[in-house]
PDB file of N, CA and C in Angstrom:
ATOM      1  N   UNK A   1       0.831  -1.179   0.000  1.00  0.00           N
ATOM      2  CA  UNK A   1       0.000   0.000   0.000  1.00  0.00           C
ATOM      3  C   UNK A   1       0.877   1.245   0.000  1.00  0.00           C
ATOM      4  N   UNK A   2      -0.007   2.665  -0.843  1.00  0.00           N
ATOM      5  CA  UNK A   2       1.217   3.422  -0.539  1.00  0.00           C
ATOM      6  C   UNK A   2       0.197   4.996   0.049  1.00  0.00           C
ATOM      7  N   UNK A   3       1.054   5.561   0.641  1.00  0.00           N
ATOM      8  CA  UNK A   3       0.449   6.778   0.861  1.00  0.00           C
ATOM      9  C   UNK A   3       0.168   7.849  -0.274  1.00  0.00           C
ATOM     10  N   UNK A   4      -1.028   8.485   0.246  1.00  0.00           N
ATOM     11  CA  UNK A   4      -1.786   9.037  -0.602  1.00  0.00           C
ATOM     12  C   UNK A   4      -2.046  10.458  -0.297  1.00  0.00           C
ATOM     13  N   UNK A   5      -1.352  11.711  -0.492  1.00  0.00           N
ATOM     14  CA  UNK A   5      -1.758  13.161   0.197  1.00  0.00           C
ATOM     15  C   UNK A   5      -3.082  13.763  -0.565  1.00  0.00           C
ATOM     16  N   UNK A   6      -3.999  13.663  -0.196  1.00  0.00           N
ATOM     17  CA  UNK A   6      -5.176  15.055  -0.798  1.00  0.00           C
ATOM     18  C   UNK A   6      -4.231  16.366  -0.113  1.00  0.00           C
ATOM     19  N   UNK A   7      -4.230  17.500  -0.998  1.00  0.00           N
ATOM     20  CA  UNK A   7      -4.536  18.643  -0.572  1.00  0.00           C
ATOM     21  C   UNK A   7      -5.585  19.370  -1.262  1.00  0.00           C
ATOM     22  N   UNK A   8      -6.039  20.385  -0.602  1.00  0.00           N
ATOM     23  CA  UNK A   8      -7.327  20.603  -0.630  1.00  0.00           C
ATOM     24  C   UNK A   8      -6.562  22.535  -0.486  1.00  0.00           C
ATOM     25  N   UNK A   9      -7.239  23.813  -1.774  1.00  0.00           N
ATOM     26  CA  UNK A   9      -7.056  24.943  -1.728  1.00  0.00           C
ATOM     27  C   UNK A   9      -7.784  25.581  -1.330  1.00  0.00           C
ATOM     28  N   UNK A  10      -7.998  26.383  -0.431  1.00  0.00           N
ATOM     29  CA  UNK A  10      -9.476  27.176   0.565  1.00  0.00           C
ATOM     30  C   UNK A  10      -9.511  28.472  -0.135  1.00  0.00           C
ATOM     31  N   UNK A  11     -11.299  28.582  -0.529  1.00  0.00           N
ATOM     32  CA  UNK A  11     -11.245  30.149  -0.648  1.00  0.00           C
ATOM     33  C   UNK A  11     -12.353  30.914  -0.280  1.00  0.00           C
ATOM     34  N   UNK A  12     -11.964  31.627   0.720  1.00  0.00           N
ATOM     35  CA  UNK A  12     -13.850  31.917   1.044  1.00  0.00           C
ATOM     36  C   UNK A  12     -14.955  30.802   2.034  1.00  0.00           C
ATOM     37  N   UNK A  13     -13.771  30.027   2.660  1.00  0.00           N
ATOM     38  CA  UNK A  13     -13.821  28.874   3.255  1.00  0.00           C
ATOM     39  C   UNK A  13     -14.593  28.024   2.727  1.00  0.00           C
ATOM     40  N   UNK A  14     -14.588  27.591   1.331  1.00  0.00           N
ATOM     41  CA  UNK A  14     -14.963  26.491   0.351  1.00  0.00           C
ATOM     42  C   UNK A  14     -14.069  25.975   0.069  1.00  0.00           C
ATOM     43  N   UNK A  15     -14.390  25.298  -0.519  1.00  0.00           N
ATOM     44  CA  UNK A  15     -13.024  24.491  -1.288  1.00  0.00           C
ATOM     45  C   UNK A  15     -12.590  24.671  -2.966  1.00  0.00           C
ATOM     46  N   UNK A  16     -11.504  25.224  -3.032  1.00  0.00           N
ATOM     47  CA  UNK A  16     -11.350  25.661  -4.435  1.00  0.00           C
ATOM     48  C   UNK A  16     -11.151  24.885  -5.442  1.00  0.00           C
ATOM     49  N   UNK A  17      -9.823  24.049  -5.063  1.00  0.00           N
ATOM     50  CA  UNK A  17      -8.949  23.366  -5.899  1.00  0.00           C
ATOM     51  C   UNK A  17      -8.958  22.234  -5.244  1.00  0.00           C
ATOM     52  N   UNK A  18      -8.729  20.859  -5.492  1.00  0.00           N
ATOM     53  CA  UNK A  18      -7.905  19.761  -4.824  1.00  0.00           C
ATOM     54  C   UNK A  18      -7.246  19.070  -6.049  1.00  0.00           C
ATOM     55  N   UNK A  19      -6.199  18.479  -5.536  1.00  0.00           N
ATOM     56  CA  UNK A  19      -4.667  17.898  -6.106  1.00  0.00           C
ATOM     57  C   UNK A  19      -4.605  16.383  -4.887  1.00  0.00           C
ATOM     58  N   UNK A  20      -3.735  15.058  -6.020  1.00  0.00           N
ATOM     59  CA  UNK A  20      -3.408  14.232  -5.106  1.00  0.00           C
ATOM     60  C   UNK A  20      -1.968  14.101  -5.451  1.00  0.00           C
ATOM     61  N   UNK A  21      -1.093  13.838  -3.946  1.00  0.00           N
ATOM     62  CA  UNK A  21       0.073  13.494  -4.582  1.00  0.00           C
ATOM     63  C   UNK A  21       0.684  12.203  -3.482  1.00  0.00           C
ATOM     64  N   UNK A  22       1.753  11.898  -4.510  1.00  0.00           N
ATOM     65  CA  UNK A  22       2.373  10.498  -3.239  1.00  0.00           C
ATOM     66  C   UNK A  22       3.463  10.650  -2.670  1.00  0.00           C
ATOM     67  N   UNK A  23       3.850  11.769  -2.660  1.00  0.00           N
ATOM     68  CA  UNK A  23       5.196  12.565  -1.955  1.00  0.00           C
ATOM     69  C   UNK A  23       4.580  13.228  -0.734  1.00  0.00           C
ATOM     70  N   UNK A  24       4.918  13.059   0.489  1.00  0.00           N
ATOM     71  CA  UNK A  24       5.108  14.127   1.220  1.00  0.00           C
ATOM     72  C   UNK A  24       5.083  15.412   1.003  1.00  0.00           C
ATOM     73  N   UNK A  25       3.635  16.539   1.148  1.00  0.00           N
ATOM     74  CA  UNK A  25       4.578  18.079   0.311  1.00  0.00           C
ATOM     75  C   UNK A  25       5.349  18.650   1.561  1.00  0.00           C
ATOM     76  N   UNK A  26       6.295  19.037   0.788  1.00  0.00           N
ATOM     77  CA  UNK A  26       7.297  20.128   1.509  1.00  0.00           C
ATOM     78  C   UNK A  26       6.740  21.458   1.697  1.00  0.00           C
ATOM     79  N   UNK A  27       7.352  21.725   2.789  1.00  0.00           N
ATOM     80  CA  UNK A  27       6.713  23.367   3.251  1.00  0.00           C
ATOM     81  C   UNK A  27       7.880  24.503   2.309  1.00  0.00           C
ATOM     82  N   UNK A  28       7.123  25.374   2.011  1.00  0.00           N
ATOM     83  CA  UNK A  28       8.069  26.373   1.198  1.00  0.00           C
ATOM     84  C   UNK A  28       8.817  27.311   2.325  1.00  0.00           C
ATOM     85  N   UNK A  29      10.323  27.986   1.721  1.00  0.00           N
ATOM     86  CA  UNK A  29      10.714  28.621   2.994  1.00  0.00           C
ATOM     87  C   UNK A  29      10.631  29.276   3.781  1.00  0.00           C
ATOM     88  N   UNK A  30       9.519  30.155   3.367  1.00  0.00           N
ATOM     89  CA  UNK A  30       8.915  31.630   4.206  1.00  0.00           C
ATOM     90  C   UNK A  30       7.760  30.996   5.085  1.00  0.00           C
ATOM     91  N   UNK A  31       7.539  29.661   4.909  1.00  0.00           N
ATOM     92  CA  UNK A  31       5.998  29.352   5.733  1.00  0.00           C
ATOM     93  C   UNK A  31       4.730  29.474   5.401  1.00  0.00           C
ATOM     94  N   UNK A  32       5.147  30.108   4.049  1.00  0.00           N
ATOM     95  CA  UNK A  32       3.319  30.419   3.206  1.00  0.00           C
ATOM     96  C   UNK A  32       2.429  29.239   2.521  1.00  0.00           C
ATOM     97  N   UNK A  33       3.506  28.595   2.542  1.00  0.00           N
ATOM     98  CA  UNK A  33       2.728  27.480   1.359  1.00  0.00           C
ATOM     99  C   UNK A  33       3.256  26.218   1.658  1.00  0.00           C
ATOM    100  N   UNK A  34       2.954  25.637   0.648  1.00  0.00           N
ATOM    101  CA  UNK A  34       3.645  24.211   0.115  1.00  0.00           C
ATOM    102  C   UNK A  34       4.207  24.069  -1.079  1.00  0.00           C
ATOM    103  N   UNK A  35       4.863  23.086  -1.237  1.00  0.00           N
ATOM    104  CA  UNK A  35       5.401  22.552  -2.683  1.00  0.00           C
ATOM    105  C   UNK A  35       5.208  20.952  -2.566  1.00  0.00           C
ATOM    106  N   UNK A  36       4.360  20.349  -4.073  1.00  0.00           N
ATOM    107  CA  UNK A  36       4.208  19.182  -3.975  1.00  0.00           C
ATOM    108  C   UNK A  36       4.582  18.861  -5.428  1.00  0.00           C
ATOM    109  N   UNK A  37       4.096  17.311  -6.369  1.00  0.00           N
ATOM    110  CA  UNK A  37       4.185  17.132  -7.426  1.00  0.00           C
ATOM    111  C   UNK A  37       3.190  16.755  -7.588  1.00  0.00           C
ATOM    112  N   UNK A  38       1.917  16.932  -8.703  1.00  0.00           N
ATOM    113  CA  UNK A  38       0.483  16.326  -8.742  1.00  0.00           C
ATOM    114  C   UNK A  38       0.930  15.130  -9.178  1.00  0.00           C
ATOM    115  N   UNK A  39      -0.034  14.128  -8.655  1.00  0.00           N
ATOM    116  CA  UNK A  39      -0.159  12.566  -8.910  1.00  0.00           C
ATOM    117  C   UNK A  39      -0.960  12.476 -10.537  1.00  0.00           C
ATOM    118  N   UNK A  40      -1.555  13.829 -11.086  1.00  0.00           N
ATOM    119  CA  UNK A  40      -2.355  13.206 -12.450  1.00  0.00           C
ATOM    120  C   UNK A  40      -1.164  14.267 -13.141  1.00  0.00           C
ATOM    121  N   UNK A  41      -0.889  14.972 -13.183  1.00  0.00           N
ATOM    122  CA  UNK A  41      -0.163  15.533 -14.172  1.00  0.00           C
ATOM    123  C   UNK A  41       1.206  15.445 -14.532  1.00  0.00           C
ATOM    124  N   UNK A  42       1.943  15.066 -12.950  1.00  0.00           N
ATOM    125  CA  UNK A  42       3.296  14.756 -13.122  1.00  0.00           C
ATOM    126  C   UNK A  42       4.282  16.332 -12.925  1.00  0.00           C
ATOM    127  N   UNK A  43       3.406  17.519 -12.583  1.00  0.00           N
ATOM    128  CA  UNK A  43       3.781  18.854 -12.885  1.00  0.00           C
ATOM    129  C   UNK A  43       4.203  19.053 -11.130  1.00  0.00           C
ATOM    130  N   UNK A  44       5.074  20.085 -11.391  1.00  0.00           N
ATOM    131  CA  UNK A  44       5.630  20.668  -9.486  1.00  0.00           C
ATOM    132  C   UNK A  44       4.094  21.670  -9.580  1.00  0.00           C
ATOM    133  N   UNK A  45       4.096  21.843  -8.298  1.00  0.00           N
ATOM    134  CA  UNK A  45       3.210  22.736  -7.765  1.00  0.00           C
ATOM    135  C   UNK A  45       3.693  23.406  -6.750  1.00  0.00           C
ATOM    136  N   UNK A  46       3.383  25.052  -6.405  1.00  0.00           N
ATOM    137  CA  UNK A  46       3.493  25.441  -5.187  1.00  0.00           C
ATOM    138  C   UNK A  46       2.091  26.387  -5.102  1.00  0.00           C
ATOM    139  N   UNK A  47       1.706  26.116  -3.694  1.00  0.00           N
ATOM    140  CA  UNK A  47       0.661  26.779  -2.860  1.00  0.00           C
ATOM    141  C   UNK A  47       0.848  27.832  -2.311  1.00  0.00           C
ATOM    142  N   UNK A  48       0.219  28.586  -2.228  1.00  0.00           N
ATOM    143  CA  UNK A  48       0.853  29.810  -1.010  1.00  0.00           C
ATOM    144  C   UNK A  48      -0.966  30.317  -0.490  1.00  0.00           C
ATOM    145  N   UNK A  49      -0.994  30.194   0.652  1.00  0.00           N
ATOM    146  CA  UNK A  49      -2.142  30.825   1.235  1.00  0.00           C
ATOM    147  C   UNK A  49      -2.964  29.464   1.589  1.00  0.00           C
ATOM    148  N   UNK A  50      -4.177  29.318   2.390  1.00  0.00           N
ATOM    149  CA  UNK A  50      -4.853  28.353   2.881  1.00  0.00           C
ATOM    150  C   UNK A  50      -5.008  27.315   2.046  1.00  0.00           C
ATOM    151  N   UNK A  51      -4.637  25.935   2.438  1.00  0.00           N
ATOM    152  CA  UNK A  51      -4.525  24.705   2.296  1.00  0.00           C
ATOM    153  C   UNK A  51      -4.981  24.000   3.183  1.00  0.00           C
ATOM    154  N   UNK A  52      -5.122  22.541   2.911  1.00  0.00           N
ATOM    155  CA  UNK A  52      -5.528  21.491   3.884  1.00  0.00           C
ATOM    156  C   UNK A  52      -4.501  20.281   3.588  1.00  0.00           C
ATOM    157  N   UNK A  53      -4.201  19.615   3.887  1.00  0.00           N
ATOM    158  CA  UNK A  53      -3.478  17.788   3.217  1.00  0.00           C
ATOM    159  C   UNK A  53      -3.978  16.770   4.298  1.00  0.00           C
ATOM    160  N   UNK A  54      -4.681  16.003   3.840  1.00  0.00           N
ATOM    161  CA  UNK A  54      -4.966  14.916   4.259  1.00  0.00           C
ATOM    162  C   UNK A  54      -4.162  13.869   3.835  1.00  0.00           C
ATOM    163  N   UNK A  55      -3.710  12.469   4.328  1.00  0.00           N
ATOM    164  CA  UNK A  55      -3.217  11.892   4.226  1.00  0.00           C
ATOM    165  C   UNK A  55      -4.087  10.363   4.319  1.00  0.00           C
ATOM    166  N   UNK A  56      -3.793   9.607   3.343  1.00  0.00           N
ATOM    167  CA  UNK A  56      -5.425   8.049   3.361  1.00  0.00           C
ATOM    168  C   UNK A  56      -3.897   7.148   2.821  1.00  0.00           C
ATOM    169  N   UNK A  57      -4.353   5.910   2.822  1.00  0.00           N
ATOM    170  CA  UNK A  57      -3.260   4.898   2.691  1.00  0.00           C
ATOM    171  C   UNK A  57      -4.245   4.545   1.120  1.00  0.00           C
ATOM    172  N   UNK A  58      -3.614   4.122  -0.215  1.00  0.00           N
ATOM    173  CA  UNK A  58      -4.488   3.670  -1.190  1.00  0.00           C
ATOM    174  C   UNK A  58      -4.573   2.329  -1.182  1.00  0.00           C
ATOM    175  N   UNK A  59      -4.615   1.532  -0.330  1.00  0.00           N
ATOM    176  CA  UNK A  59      -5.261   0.021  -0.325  1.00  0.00           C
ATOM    177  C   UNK A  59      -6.396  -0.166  -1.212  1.00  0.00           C
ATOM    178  N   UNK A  60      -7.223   0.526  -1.353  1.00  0.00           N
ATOM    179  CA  UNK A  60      -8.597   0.229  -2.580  1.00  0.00           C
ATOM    180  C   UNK A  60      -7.796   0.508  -4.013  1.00  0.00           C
ATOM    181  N   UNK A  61      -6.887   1.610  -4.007  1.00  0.00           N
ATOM    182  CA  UNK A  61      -6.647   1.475  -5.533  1.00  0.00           C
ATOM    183  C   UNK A  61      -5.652   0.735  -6.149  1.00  0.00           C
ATOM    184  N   UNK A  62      -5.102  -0.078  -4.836  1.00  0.00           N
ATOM    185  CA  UNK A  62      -4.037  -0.749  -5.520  1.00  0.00           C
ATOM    186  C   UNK A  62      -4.730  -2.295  -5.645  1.00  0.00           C
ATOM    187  N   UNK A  63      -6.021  -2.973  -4.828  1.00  0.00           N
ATOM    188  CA  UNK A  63      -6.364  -3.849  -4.818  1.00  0.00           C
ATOM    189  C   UNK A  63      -6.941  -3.674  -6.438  1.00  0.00           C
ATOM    190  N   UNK A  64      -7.698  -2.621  -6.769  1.00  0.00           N
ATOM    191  CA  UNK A  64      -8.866  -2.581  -7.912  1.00  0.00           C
ATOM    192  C   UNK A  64      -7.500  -2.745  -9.044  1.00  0.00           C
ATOM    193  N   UNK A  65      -6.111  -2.089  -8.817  1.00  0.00           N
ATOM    194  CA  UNK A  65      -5.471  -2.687  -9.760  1.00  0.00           C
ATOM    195  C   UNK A  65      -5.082  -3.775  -9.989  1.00  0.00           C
ATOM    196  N   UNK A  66      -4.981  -4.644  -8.456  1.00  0.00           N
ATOM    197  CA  UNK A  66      -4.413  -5.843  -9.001  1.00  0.00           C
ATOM    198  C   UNK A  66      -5.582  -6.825  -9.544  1.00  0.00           C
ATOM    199  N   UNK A  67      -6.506  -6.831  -9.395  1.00  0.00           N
ATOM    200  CA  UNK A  67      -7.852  -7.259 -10.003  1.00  0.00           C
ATOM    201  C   UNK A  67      -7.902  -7.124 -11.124  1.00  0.00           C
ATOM    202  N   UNK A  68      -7.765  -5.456 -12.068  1.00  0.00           N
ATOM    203  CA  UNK A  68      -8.075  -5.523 -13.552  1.00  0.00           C
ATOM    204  C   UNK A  68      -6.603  -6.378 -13.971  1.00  0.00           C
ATOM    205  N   UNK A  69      -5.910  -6.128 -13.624  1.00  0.00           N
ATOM    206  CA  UNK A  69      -4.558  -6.717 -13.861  1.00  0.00           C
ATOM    207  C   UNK A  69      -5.197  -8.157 -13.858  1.00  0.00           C
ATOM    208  N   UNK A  70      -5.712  -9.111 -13.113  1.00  0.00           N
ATOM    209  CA  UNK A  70      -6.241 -10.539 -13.012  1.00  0.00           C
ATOM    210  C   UNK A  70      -7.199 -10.686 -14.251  1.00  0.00           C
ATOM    211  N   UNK A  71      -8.072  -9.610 -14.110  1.00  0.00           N
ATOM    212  CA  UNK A  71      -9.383  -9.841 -14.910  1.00  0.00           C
ATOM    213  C   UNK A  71      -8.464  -9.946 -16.610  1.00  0.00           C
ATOM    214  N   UNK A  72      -7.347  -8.893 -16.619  1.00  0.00           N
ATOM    215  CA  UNK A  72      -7.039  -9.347 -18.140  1.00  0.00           C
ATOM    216  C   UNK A  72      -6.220 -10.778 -18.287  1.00  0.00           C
ATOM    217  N   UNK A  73      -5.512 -10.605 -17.255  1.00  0.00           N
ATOM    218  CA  UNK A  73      -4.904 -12.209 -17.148  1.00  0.00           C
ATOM    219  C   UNK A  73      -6.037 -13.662 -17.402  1.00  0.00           C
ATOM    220  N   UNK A  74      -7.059 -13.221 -17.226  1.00  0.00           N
ATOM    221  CA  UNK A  74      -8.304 -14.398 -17.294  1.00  0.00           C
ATOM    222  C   UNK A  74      -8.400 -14.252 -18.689  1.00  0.00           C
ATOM    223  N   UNK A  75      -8.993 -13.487 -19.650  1.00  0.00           N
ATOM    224  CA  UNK A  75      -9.396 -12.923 -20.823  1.00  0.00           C
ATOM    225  C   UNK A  75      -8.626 -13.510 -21.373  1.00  0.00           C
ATOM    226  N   UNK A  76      -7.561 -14.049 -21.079  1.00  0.00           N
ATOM    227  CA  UNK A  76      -6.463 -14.777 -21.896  1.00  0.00           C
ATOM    228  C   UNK A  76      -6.248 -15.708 -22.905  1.00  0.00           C
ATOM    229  N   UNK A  77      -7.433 -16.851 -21.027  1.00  0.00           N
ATOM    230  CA  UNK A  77      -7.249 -18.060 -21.025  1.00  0.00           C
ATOM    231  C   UNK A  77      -8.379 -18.828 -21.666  1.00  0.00           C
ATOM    232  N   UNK A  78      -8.341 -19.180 -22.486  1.00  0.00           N
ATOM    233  CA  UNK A  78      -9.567 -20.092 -23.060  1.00  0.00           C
ATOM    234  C   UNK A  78     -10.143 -21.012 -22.312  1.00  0.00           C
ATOM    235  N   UNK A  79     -11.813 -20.854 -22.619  1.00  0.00           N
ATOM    236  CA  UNK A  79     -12.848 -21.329 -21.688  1.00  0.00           C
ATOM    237  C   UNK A  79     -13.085 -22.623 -22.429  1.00  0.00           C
ATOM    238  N   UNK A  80     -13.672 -23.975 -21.838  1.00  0.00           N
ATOM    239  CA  UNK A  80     -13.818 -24.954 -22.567  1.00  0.00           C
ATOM    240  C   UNK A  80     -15.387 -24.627 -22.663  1.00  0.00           C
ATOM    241  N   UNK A  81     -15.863 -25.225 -23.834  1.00  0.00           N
ATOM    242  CA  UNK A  81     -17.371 -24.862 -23.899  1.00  0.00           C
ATOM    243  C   UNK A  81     -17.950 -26.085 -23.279  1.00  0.00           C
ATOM    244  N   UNK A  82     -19.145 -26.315 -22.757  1.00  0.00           N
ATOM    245  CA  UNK A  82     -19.954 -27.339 -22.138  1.00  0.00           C
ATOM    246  C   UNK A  82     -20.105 -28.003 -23.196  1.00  0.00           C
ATOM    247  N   UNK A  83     -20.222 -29.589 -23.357  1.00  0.00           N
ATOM    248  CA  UNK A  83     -20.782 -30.686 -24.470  1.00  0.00           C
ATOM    249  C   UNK A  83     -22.379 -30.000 -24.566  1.00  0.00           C
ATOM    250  N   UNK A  84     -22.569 -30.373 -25.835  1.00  0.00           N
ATOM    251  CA  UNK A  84     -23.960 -29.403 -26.358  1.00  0.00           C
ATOM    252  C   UNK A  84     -25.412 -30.462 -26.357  1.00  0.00           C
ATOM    253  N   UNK A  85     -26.344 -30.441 -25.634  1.00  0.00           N
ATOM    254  CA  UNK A  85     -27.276 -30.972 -25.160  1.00  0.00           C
ATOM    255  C   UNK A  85     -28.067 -31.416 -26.232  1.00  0.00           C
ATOM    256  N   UNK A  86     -28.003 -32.757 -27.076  1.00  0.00           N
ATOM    257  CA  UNK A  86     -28.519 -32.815 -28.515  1.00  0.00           C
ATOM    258  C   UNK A  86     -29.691 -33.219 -28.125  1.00  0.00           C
ATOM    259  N   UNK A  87     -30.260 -33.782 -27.050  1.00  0.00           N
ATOM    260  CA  UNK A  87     -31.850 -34.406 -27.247  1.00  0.00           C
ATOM    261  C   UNK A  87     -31.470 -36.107 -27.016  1.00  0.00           C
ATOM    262  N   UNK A  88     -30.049 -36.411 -27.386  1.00  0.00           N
ATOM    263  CA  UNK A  88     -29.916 -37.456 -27.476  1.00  0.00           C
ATOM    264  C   UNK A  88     -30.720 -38.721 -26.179  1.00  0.00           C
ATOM    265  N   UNK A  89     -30.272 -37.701 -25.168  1.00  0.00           N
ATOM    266  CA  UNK A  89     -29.881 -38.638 -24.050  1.00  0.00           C
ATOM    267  C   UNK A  89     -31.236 -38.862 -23.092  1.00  0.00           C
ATOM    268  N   UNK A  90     -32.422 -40.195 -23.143  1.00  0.00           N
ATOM    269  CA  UNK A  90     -33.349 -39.793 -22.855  1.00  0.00           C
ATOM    270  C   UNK A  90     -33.078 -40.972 -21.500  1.00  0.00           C
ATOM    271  N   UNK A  91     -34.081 -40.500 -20.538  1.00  0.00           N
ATOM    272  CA  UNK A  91     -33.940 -41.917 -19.490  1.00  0.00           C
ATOM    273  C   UNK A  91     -35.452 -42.533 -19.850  1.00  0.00           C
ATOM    274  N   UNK A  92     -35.246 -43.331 -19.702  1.00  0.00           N
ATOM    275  CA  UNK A  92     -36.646 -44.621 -20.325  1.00  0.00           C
ATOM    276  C   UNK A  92     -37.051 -45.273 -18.642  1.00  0.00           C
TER     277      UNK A  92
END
């Protein structure tokens, strides 16, 4: 499992923006912000002004991967078809 940061951008005490990343963000040097890397874009980011970061472990998204990962591994494997029910077989 790996860790998972939401941060979350406040404005007007709503919520503006949210970003996920799997780095730890670093605090910037003056204390205003953060600096992270987004988990969908791959881009640096820095924050400055009200934020939140939550922190969740991704156990669900790594299970749902190893599953589609299975499910194509199945898709693979050829199914035997059932013997086909001709009428033949009567009990007397």
């Amino acid at each position: 499992m790996r860790t998972i940061y939401a941060i979350t951008m406040w404005s007007g005490g709503q919520a503006a923006k949210k970003w996920q990343t799997c780095e730890k963000p670093e605090l910037l040097t003056h204390g205003t912000g953060i600096r992270f890397v987004c988990r969908d874009t791959k881009l640096a980011v820095e924050l400055i002004g009200p934020v939140s970061i939550e922190e969740y472990e991704s156990g669900k998204e790594d299970i749902e991967e190893i599953r589609d990962i299975h499910d194509l591994d199945m898709a693979e494997i050829p199914v035997r078809s059932q013997p086909e029910d001709n009428g033949n077989d009567q009990l007397h």
